[in-house]
Protein backbone atom coordinates (compact mmCIF):
# COMPACT_ATOMS: atom_id res chain seq x y z
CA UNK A 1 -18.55 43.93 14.12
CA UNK A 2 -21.33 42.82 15.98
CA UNK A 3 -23.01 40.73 13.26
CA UNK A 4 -19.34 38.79 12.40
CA UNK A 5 -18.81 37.98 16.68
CA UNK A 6 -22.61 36.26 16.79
CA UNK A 7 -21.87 34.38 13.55
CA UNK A 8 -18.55 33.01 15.62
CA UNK A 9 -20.59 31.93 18.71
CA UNK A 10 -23.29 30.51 16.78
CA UNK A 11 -20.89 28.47 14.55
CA UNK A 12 -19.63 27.37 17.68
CA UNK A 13 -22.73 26.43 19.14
CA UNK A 14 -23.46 24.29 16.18
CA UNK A 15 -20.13 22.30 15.92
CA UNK A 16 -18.79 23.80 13.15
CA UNK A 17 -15.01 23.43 12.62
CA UNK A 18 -12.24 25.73 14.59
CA UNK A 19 -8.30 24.63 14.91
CA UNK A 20 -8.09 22.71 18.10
CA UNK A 21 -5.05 22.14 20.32
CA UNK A 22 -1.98 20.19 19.25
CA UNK A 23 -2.71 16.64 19.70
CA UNK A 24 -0.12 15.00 22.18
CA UNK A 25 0.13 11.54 24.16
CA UNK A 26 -0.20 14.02 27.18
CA UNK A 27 -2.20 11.53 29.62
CA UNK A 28 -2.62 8.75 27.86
CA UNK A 29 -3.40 5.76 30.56
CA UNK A 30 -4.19 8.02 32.79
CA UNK A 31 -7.06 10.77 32.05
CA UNK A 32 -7.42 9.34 28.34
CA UNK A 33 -6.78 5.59 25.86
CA UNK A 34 -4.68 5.58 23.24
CA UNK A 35 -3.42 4.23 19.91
CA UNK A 36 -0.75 4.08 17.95
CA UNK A 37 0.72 3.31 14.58
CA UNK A 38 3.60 2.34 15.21
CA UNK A 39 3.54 1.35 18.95
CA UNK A 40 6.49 2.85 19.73
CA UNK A 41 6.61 6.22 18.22
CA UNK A 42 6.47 8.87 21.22
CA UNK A 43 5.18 12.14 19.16
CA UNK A 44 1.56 11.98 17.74
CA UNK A 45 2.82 14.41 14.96
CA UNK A 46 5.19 11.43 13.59
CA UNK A 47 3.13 8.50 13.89
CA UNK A 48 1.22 6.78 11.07
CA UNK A 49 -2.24 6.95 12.77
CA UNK A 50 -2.55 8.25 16.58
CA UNK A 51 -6.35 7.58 18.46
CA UNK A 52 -7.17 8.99 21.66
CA UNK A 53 -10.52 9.13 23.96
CA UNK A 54 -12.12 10.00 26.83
CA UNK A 55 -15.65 10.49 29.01
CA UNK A 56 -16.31 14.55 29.35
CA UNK A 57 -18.50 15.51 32.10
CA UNK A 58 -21.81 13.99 30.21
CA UNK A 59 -20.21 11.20 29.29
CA UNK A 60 -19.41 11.62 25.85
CA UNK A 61 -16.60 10.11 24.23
CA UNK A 62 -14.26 12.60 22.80
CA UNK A 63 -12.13 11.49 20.20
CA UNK A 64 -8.77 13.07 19.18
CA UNK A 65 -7.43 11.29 16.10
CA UNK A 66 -4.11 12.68 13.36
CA UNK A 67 -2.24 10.68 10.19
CA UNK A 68 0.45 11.14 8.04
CA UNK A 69 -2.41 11.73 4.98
CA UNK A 70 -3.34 15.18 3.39
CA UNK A 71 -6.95 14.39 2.78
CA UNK A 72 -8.58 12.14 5.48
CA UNK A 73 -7.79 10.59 8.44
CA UNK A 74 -10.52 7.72 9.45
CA UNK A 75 -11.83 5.61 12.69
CA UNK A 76 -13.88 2.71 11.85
CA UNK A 77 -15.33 1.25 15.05
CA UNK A 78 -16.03 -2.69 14.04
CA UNK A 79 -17.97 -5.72 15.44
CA UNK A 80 -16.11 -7.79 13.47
CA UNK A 81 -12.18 -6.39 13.22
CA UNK A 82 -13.30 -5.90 9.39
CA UNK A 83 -13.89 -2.75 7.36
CA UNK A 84 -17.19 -4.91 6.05
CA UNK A 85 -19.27 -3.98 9.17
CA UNK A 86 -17.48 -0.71 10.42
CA UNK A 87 -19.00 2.82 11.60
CA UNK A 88 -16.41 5.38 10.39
CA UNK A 89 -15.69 8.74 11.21
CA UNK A 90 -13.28 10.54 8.80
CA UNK A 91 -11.60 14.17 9.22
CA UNK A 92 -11.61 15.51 5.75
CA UNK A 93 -8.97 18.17 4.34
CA UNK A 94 -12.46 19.88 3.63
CA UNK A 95 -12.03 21.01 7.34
CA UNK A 96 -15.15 19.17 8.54
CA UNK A 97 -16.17 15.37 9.44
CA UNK A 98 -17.65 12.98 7.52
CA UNK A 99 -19.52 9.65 8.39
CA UNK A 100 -19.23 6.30 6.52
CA UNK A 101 -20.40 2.71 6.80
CA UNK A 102 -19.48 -0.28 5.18
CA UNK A 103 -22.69 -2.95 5.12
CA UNK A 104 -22.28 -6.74 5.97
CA UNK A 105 -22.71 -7.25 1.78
CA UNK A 106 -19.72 -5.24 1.33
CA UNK A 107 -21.90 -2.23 -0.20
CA UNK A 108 -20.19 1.21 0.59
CA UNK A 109 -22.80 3.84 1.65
CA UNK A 110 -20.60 6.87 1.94
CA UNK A 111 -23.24 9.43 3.27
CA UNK A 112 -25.19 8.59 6.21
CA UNK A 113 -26.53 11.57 8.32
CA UNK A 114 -24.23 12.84 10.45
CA UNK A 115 -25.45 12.44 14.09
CA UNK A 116 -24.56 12.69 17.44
CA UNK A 117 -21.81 14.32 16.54
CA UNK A 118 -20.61 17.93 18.16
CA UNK A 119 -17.89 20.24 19.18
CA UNK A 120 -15.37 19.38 15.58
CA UNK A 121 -12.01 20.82 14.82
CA UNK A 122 -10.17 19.96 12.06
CA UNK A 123 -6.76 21.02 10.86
CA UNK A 124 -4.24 20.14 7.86
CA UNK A 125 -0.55 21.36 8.42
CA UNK A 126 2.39 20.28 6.46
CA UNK A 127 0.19 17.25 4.78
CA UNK A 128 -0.77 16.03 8.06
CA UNK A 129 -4.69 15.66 9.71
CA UNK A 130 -5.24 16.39 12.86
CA UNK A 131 -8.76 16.47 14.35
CA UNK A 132 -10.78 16.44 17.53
CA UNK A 133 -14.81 15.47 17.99
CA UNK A 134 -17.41 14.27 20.83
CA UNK A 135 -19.70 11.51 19.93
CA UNK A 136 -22.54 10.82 21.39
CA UNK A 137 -21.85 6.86 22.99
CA UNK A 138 -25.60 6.26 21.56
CA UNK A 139 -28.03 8.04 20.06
CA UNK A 140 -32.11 8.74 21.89
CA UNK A 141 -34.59 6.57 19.96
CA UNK A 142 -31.53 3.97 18.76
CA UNK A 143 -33.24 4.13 14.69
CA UNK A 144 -29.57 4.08 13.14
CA UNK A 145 -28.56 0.78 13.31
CA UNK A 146 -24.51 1.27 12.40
CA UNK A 147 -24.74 4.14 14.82
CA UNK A 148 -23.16 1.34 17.35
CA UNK A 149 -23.65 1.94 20.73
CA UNK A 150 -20.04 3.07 22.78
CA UNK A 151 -20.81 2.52 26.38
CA UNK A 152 -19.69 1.03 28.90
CA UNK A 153 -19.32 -2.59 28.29
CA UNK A 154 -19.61 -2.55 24.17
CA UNK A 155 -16.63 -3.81 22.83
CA UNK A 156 -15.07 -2.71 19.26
CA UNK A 157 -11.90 -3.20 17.54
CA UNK A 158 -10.34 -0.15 16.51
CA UNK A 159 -9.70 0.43 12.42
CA UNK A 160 -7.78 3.40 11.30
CA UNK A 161 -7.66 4.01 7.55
CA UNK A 162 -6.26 7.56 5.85
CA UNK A 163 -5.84 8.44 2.19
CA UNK A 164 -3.82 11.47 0.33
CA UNK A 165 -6.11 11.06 -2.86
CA UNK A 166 -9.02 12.77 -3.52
CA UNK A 167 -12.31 13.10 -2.22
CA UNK A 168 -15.83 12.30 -3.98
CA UNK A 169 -17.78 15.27 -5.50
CA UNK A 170 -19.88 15.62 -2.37
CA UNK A 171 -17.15 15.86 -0.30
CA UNK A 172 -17.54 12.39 1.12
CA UNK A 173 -14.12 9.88 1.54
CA UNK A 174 -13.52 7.54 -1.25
CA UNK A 175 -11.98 3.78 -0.81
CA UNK A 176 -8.44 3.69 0.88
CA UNK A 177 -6.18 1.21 -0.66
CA UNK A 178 -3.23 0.30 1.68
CA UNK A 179 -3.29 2.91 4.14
CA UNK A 180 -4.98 0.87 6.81
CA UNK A 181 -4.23 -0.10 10.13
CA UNK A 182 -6.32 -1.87 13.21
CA UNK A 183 -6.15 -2.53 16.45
CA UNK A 184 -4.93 -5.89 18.33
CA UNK A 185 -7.93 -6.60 20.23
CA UNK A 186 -11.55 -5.36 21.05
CA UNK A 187 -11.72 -1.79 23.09
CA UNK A 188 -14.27 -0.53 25.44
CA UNK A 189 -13.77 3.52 24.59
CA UNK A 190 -15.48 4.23 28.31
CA UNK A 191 -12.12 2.45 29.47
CA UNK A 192 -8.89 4.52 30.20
CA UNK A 193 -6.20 2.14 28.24
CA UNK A 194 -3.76 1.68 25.90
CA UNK A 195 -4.41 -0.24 22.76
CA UNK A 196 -1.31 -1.48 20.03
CA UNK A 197 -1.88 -1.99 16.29
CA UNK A 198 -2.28 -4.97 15.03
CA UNK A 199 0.77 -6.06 12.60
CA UNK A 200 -0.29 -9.62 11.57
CA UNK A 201 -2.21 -8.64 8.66
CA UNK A 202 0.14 -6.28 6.87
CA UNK A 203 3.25 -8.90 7.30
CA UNK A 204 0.57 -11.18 6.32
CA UNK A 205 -0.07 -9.56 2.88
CA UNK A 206 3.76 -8.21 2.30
CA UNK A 207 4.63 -12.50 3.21
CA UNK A 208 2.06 -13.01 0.21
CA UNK A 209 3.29 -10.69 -2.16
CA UNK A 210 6.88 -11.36 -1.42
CA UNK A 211 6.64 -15.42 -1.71
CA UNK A 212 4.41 -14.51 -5.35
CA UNK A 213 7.32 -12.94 -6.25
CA UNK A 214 9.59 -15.60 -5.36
CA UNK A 215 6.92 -18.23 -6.90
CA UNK A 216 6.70 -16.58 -10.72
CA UNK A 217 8.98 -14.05 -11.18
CA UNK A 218 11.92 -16.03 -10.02
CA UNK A 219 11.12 -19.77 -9.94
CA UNK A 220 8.70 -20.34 -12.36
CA UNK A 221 10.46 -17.87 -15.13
CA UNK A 222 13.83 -20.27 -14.59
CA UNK A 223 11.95 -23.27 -15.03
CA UNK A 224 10.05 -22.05 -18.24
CA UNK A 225 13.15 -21.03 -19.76
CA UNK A 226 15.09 -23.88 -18.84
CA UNK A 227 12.45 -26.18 -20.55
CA UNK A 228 12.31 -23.69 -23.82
CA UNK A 229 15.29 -22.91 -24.47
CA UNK A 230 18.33 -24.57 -22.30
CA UNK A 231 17.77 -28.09 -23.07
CA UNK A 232 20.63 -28.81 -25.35
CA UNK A 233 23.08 -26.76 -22.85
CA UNK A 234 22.51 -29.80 -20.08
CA UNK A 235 20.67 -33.05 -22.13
CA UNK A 236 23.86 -34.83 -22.03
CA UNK A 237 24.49 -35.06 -18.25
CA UNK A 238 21.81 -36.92 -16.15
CA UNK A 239 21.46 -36.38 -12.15
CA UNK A 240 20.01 -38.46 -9.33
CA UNK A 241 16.92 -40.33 -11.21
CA UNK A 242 19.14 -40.42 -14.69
CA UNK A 243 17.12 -37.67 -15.30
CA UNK A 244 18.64 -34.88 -17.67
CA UNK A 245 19.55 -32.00 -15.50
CA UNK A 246 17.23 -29.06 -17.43
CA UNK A 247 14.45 -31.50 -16.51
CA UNK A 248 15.62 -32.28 -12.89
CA UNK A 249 16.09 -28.26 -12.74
CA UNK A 250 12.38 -27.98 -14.33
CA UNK A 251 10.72 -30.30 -11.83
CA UNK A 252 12.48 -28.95 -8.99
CA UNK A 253 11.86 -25.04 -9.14
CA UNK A 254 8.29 -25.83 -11.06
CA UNK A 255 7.51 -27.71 -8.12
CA UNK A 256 9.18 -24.86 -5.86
CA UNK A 257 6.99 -22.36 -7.54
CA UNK A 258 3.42 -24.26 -6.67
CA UNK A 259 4.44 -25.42 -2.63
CA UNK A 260 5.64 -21.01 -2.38
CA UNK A 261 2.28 -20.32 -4.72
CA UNK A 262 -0.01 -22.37 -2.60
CA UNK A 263 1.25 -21.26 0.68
CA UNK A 264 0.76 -17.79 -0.73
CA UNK A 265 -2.34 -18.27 -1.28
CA UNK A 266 -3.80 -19.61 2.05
CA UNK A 267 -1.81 -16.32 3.78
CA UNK A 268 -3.45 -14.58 1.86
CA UNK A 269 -7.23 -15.60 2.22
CA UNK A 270 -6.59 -15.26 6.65
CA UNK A 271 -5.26 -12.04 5.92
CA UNK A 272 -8.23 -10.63 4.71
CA UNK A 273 -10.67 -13.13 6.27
CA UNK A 274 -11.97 -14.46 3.44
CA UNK A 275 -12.45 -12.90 -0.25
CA UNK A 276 -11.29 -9.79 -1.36
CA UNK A 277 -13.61 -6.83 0.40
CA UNK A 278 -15.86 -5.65 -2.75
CA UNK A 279 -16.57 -1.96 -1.62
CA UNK A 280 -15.41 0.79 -3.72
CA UNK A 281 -16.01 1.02 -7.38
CA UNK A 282 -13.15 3.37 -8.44
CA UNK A 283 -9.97 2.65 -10.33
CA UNK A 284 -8.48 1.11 -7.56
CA UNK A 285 -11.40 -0.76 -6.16
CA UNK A 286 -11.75 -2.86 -9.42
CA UNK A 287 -8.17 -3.32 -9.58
CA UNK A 288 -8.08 -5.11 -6.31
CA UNK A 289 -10.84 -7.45 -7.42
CA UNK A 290 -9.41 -7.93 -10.72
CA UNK A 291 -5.89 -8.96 -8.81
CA UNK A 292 -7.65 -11.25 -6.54
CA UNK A 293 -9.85 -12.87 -9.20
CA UNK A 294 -6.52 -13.76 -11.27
CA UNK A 295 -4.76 -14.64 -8.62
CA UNK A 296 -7.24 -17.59 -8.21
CA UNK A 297 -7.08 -18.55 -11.59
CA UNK A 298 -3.26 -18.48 -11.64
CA UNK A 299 -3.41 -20.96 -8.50
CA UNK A 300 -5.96 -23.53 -10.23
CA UNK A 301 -3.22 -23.58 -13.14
CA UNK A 302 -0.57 -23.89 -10.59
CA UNK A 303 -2.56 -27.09 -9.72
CA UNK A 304 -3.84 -28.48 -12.24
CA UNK A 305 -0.28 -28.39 -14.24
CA UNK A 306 1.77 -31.35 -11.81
CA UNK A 307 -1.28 -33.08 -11.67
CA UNK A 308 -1.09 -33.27 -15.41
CA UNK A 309 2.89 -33.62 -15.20
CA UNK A 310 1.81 -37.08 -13.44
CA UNK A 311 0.01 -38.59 -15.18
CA UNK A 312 1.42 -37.66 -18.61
CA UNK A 313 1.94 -40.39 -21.14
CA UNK A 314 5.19 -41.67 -22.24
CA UNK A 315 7.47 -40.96 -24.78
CA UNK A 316 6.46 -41.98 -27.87
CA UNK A 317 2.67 -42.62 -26.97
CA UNK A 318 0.26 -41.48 -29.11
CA UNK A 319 -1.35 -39.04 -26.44
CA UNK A 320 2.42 -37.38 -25.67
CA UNK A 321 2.14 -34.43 -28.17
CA UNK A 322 -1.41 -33.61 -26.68
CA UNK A 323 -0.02 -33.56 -23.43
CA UNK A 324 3.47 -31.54 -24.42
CA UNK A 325 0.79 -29.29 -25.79
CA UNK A 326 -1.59 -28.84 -22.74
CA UNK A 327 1.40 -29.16 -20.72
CA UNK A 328 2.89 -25.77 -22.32
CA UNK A 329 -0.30 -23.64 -22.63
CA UNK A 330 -1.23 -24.18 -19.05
CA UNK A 331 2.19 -23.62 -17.85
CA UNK A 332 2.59 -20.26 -20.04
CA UNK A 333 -0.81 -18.75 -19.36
CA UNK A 334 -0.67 -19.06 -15.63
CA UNK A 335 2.98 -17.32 -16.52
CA UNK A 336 1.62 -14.33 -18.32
CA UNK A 337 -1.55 -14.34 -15.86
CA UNK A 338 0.93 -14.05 -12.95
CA UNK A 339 2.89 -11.19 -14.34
CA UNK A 340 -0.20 -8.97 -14.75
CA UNK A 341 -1.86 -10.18 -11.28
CA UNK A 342 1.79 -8.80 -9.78
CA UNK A 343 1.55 -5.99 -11.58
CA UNK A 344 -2.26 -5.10 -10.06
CA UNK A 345 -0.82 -6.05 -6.50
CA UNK A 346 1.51 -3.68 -7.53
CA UNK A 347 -0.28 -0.48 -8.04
CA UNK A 348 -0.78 -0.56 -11.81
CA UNK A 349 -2.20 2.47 -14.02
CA UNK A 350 -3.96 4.67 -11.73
CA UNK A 351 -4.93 2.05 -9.36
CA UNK A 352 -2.70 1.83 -5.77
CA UNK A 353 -0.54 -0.68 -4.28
CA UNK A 354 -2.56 -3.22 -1.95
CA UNK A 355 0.57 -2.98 0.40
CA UNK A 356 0.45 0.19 2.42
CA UNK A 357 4.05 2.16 1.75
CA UNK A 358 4.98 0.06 -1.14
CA UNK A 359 6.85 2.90 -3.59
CA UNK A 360 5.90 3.99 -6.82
CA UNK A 361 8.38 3.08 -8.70
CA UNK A 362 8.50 -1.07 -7.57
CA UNK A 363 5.24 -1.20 -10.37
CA UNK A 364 8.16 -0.01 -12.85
CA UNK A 365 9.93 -2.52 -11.99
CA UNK A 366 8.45 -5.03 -12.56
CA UNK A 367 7.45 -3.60 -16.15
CA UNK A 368 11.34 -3.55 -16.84
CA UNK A 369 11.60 -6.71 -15.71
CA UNK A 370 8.47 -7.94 -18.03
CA UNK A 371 9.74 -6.37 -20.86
CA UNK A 372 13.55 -7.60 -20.72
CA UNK A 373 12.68 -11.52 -19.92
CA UNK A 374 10.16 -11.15 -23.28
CA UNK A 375 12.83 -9.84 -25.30
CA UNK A 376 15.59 -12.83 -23.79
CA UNK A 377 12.51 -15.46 -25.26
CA UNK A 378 11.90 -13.31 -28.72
CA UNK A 379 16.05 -13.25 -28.75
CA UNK A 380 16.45 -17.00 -27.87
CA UNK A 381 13.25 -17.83 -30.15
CA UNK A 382 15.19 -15.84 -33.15
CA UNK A 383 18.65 -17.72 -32.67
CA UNK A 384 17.27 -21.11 -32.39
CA UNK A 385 15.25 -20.74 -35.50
CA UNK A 386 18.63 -19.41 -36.72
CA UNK A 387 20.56 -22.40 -35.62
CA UNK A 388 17.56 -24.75 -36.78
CA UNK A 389 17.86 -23.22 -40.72
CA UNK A 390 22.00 -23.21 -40.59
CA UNK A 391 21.90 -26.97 -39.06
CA UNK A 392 23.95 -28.90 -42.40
CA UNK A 393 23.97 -33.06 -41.58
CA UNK A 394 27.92 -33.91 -40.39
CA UNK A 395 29.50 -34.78 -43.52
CA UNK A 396 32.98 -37.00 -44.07
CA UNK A 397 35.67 -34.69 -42.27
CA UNK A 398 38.87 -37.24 -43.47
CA UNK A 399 39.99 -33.45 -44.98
CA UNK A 400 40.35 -32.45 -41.56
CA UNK A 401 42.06 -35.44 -40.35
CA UNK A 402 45.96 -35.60 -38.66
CA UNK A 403 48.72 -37.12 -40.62
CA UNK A 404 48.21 -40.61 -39.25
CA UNK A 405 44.73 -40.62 -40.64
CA UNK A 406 42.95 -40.39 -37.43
CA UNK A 407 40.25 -37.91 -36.51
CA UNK A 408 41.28 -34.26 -35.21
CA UNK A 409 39.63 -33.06 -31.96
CA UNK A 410 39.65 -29.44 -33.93
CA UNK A 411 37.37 -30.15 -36.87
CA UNK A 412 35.72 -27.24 -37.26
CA UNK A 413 32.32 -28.63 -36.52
CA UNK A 414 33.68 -29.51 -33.02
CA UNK A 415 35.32 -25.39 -32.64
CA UNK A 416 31.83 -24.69 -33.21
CA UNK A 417 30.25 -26.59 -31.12
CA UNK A 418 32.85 -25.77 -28.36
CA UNK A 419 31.89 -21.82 -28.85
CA UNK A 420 28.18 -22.46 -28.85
CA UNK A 421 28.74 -24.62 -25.71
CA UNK A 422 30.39 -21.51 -24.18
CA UNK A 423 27.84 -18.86 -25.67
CA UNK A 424 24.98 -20.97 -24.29
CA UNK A 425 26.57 -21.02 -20.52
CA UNK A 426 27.04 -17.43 -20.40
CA UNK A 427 24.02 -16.81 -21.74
CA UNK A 428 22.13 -19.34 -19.08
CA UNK A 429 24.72 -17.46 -16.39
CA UNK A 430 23.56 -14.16 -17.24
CA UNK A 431 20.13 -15.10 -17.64
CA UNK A 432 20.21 -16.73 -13.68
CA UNK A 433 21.92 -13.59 -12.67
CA UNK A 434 18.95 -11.25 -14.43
CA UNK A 435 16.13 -13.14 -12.63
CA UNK A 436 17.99 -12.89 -9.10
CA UNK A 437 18.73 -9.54 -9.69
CA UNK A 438 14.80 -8.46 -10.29
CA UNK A 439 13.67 -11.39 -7.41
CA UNK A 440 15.91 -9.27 -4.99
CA UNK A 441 14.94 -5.58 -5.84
CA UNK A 442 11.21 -6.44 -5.97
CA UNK A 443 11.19 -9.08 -2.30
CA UNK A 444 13.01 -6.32 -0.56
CA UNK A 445 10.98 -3.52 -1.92
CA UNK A 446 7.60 -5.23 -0.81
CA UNK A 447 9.19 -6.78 2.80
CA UNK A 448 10.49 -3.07 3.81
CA UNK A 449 7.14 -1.35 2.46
């Protein structure tokens, strides 16, 4: 008995972990800061992420921190409001904490030394972290340079990060991959005050992913197909420029699909301040550099295809098949390149979405969706190739004429080509229907993640 009560005290002594109190907003502006995930929820236990800190008697800063996540639960204190250049202290479902820093070059070293670091209690319940630690505001000799200095005066901006996946081998935290949130300004932790999250950059990426959607599922889809495979249903009527109306149509959501694609892509570059963040070289980490690598190329096609529209030659120059050509393969590959870049945004394979709360099941989605518009084109491709063998030349049809000799309106060849008419519009109908079906299911999916 006596040996087990000194092994308590001296774990005690040494920092090791015990359950702590239940974390609560209990003072918050007055004896202690605080932040929240959302702003306004009232009950630590039910927000997102939930900070607190405080001086103790040497001056310390003691940190109380809880998520919604069943393996970790991360602060991040940054110079520059990026992960890039962050010293992070995460409270591991291993019961203990862990430190983490993420270099100026975007190289992750998971395992620094723990220092400075004393009095830890960590607790999961019901899938939830909760976790309490003092931290030394700097450390005697100052030879860790990302140990950044927390008194009075320093300024950092609060990043919160948390992940339900698993850990590395060692125990250490792995990349998080939506589950990220930081603060709206720069805090001074010797400072009792109150500090709200930061929203701009998660409406920032959902506004990207939503108007992608918009761009290529919906817009640029219609516009392919229109091109491909609805020409005959509208050559004979001309619009505004005497323009037939599947190429006014063409133009105008092709067009569309480049202004929503461009403005995409400039949200999503201030977003993230620059390139994709590199660190991480899991599943998930090379699926977000994949995404953002494709997504570049798809916008340099979305470019360089009007610019080619432009200038393209006339009919019946020499150079017009060339460009019909170029015209097509550009246009289709920064199609197909789209779909998969969505589909990485997404969450595809084992990799996660790159919107925090986006569901599971939107990446499925989209697959149905992928798979039903490519069998409309292999359907469409088989019954034009159909029609093109069946075509016969219009013969003499005085057999089908009236009694006075003149023509009949219902020659069979016109009966035909009345039912085709009708086949084709509720074909294009159901078609329009189909992509604004899939456009709405995936926009509000990623706006309400």
């Amino acid at each position: 008995m006596m040996a087990a009560a000194l092994m308590i005290v001296a774990m005690t002594m040494l920092g090791m972990q015990v359950q702590g109190q239940e974390i609560t907003r209990d003072g918050c502006d007055i004896t202690k800061g605080c932040f929240s995930e959302p702003d306004s929820c009232s009950d630590p236990a039910t927000c997102n992420f939930f900070l607190s800190w405080r001086l103790n008697a040497d001056d310390d800063n003691v940190f109380e921190m809880t998520g919604d996540a069943s393996t970790y639960v991360a602060v991040g204190f940054s110079k520059s409001g990026q992960m890039r250049d962050s010293d992070v202290y995460a409270c591991t479902d291993n019961n203990e904490v862990v430190r983490s820093r993420n270099t100026v070059s975007n190289v992750n070293d998971p395992s620094p030394e723990l220092k400075g670091v004393s009095d830890v209690s960590v607790s999961v319940t019901n899938g939830r972290i909760q976790c309490q630690f003092t931290r030394q505001p700097q450390l005697d000799g100052g030879n860790d340079t990302y140990y950044y200095d927390l008194s009075a005066g320093s300024m950092y901006t609060i990043i919160m990060a948390k992940s339900s996946g698993a850990l590395q081998d060692d125990g250490n935290i792995d990349y998080h991959y939506g589950g990220q949130v930081q603060g709206s300004r720069p805090t001074d932790f010797s400072k009792v005050e109150s500090v709200g999250a930061d929203q701009l950059k998660t409406k920032l990426q959902k506004a990207h992913g939503s108007l992608m959607i918009i761009a290529w599922v919906g817009l640029a889809s219609l516009g392919i197909t229109m091109a491909r495979y609805f020409k005959p249903f509208s050559s004979g009527t001309k619009i505004c420029d005497q323009k037939p109306v599947w190429f006014a149509v063409h133009r105008f959501v092709m067009v569309s699909a480049f202004v929503f694609t461009a403005i995409a892509f400039i949200i999503i570059f201030v977003a993230v301040g620059g390139f994709v963040d590199t660190s991480g070289q899991d599943v998930s980490g090379r699926s977000r550099v994949t995404h953002a690598i494709f997504g570049i190329i798809v916008t340099i096609l979305a470019i360089v295809n009007p610019i080619m529209a432009i200038f393209r030659p006339h009919p019946g120059e020499p150079k017009r098949p060339l460009f019909n050509w170029a015209h097509r393969i550009v246009g289709m590959s920064a199609h197909v390149l789209s779909m998969i870049t969505i589909c990485l945004g997404l969450g595809a394979g084992e990799s996660r979405p790159l919107i925090g709360g986006l569901a599971s099941f939107v990446f499925y989605v989209m697959i149905v969706f992928i798979i039903l518009h490519f069998a409309f084109w292999v359907v469409m491709e088989i019954t034009n190739c159909a029609k093109s063998e069946g075509d016969i030349p219009m013969q003499d049809t005085t057999n089908y004429s009236s009694g006075n000799g003149s023509s009949s309106d219902h020659t069979p060849s016109n009966m035909d080509s009345d039912k085709t008419s009708r086949l084709t519009t509720m074909l294009f109908l159901g078609y329009v229907a189909f992509i604004i079906l899939f456009v709405f299911i995936l926009f509000i999916s990623v706006a309400v993640a």
